[in-house]
Each structure stands twice: as C-alpha cells, then as structure tokens.
N, C-alpha and C. Protein backbone atom coordinates (compact mmCIF):
# COMPACT_ATOMS: atom_id res chain seq x y z
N UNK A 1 43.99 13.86 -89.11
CA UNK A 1 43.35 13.33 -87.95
C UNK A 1 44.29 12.31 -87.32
N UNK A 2 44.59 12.44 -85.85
CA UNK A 2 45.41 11.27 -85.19
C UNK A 2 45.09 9.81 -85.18
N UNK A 3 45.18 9.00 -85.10
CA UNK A 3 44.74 7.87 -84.93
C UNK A 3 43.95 7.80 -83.81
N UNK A 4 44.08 8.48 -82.92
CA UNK A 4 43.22 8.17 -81.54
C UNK A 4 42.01 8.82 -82.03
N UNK A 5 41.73 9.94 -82.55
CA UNK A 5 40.70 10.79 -83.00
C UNK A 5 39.74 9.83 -83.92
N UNK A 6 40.51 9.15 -84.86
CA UNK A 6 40.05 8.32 -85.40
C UNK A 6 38.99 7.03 -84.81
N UNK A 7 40.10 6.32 -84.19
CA UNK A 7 39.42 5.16 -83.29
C UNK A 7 37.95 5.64 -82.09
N UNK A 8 38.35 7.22 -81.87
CA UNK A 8 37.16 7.58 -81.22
C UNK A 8 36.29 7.70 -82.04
N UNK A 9 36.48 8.26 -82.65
CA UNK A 9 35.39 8.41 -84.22
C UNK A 9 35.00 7.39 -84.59
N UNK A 10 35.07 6.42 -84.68
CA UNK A 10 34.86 4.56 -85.01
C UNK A 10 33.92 4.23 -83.75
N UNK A 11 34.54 4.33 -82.80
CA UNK A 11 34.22 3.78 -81.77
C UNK A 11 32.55 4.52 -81.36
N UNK A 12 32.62 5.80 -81.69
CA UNK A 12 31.32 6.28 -81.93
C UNK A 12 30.53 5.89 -82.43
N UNK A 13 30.85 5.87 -83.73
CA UNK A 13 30.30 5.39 -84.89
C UNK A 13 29.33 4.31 -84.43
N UNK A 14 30.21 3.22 -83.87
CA UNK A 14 30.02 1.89 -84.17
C UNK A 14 28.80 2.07 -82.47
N UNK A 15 29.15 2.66 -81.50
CA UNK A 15 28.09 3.04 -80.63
C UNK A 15 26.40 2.94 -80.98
N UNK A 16 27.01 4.37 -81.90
CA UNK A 16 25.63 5.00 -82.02
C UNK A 16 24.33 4.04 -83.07
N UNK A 17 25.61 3.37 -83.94
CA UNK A 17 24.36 2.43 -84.83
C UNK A 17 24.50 1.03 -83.84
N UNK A 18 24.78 0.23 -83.04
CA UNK A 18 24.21 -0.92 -82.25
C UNK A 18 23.45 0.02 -81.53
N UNK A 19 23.06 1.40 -81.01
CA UNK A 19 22.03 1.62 -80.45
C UNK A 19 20.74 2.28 -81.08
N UNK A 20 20.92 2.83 -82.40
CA UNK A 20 20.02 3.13 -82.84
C UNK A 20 18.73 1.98 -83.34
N UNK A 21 19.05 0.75 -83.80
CA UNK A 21 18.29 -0.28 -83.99
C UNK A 21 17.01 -0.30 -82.92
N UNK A 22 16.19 -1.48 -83.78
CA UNK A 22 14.92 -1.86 -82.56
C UNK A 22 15.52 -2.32 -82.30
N UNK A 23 14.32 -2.41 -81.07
CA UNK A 23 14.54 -3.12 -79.62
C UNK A 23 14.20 -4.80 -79.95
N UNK A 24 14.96 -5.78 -79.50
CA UNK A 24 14.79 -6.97 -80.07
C UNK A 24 13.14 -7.10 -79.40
N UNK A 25 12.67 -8.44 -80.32
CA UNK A 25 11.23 -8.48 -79.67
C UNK A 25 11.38 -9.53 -79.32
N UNK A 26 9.72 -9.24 -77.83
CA UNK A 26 9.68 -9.90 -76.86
C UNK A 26 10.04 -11.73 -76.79
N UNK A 27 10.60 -12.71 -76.50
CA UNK A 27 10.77 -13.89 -76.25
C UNK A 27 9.44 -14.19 -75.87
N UNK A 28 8.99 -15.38 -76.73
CA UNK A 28 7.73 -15.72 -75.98
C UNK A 28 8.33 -16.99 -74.75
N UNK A 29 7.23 -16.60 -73.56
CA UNK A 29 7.69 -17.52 -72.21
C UNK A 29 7.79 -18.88 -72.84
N UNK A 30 8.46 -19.61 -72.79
CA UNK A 30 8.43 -21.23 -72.98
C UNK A 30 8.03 -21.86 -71.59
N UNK A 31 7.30 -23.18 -71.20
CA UNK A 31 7.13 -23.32 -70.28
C UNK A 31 8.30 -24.75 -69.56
N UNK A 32 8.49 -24.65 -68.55
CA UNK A 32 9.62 -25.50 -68.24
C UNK A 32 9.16 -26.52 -68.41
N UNK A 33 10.42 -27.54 -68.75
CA UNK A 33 9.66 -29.25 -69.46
C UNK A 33 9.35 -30.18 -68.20
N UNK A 34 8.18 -30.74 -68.32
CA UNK A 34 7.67 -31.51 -66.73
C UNK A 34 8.47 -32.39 -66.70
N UNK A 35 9.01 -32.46 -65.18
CA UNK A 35 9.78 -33.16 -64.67
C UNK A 35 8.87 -34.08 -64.00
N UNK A 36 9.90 -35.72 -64.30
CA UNK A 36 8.94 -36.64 -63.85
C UNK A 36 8.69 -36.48 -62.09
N UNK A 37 7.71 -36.97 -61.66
CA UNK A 37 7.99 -37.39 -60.22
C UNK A 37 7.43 -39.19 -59.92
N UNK A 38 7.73 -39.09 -58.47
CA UNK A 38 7.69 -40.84 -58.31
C UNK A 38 6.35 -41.01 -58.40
N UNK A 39 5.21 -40.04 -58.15
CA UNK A 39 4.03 -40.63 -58.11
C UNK A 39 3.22 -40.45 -59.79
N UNK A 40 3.98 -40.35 -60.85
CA UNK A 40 3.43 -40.69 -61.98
C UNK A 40 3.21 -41.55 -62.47
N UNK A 41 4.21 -43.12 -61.86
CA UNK A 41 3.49 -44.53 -61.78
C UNK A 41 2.31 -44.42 -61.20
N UNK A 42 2.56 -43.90 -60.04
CA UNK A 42 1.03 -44.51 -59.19
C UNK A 42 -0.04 -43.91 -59.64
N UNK A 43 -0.20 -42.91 -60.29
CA UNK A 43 -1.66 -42.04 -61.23
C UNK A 43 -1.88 -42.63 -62.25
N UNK A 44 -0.94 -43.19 -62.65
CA UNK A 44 -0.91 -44.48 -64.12
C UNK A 44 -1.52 -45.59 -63.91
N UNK A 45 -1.07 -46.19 -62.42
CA UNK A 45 -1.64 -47.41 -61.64
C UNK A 45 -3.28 -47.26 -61.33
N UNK A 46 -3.47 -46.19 -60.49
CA UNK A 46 -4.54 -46.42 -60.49
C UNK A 46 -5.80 -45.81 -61.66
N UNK A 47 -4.91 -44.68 -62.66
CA UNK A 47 -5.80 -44.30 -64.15
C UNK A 47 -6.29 -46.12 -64.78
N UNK A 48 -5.49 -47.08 -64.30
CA UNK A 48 -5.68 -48.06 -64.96
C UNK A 48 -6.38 -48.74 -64.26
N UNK A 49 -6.77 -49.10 -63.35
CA UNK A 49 -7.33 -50.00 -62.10
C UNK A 49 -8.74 -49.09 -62.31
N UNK A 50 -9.10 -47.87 -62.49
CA UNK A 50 -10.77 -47.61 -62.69
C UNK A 50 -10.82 -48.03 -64.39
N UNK A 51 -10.13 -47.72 -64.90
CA UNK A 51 -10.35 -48.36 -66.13
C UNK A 51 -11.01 -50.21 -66.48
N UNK A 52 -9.99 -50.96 -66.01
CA UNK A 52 -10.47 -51.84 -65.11
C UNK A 52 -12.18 -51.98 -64.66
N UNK A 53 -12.14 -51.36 -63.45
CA UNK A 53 -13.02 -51.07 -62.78
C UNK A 53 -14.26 -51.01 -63.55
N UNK A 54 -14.27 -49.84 -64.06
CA UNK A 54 -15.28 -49.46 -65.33
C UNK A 54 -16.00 -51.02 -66.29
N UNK A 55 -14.65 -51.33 -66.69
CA UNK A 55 -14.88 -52.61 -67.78
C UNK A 55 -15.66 -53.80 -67.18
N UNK A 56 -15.50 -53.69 -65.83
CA UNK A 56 -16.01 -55.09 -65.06
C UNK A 56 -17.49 -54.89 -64.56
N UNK A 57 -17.71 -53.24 -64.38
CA UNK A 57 -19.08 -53.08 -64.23
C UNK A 57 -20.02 -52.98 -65.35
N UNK A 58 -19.84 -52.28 -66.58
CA UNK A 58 -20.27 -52.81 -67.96
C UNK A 58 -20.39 -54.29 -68.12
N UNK A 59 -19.80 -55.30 -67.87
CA UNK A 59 -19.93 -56.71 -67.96
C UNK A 59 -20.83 -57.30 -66.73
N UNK A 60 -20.72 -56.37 -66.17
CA UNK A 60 -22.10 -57.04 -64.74
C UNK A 60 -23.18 -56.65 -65.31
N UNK A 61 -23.39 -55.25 -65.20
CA UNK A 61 -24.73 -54.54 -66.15
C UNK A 61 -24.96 -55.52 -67.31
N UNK A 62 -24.41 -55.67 -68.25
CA UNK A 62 -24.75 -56.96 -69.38
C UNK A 62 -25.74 -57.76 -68.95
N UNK A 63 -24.39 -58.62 -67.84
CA UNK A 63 -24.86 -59.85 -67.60
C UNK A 63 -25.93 -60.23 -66.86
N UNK A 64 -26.41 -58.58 -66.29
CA UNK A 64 -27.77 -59.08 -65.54
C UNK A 64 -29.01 -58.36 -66.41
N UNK A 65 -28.23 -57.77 -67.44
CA UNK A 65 -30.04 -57.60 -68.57
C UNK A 65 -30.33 -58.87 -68.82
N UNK A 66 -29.28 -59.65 -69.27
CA UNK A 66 -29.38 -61.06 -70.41
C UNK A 66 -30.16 -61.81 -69.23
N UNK A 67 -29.88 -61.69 -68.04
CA UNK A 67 -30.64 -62.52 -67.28
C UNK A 67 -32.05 -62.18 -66.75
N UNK A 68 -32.14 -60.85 -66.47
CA UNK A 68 -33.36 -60.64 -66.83
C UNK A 68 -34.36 -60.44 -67.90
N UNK A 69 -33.61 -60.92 -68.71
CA UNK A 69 -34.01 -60.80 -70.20
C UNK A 69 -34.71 -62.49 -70.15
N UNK A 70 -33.86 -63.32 -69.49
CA UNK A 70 -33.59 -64.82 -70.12
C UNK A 70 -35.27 -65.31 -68.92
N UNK A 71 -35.40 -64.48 -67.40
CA UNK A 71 -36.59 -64.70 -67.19
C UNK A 71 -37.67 -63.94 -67.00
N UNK A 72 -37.90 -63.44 -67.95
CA UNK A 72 -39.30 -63.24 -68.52
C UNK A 72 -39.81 -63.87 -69.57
C-alpha cells in the first residue's frame, strides 16, 4: 500500500468514527447575568421610603388605640 493510500485510509478512518458518535446533548439556555442600570438605586430608594412609610403608619395606628384606649 502507498503511503498516500494509507493516509487516505486514516483519514477515513478517523472521519467516519468523529462522525459516527452521538450527537452532543442539548446546552441548557443559561440566562444572561443582569446588568446593573442607573435606576436600581432609585427602586432601592424608594423600596425603602414605603418601608419607612409603612413603619410610621403602624406607630400612628398604635398611638391612637393607646389613646383611645387611655379615654374611655
């Protein structure tokens, strides 16, 4: 056999088994990593300002049972 006969013969070879294999499996989607933007302070700012908010009306509500509490 020539050497070229050969190397075709290889070269076959080596073809036919990288194609006989499975098919790699599917990649699961990853999702792209969130990129900040400028208004994620300000949703922070104001997530915190009803928070706030919240806390100061609980302390009114309180403060006006105790007082209607205090006249009766």
């Amino acid at each position: 056999m020539s050497p070229r006969a050969a190397l075709i013969s290889l070269a076959s070879t080596l073809l036919l088994a990288a194609c006989s294999g499975k098919p790699p499996a599917p990649q699961a989607e990853t999702k792209p990593a969130r990129v900040a933007t400028p208004w994620d302070d300000m949703k922070k700012d104001e997530q915190r300002a009803k928070d706030v908010q919240k806390t100061v009306d609980q302390q009114a509500a309180e403060q006006r049972k105790q007082l209607e509490a205090a006249e009766q």
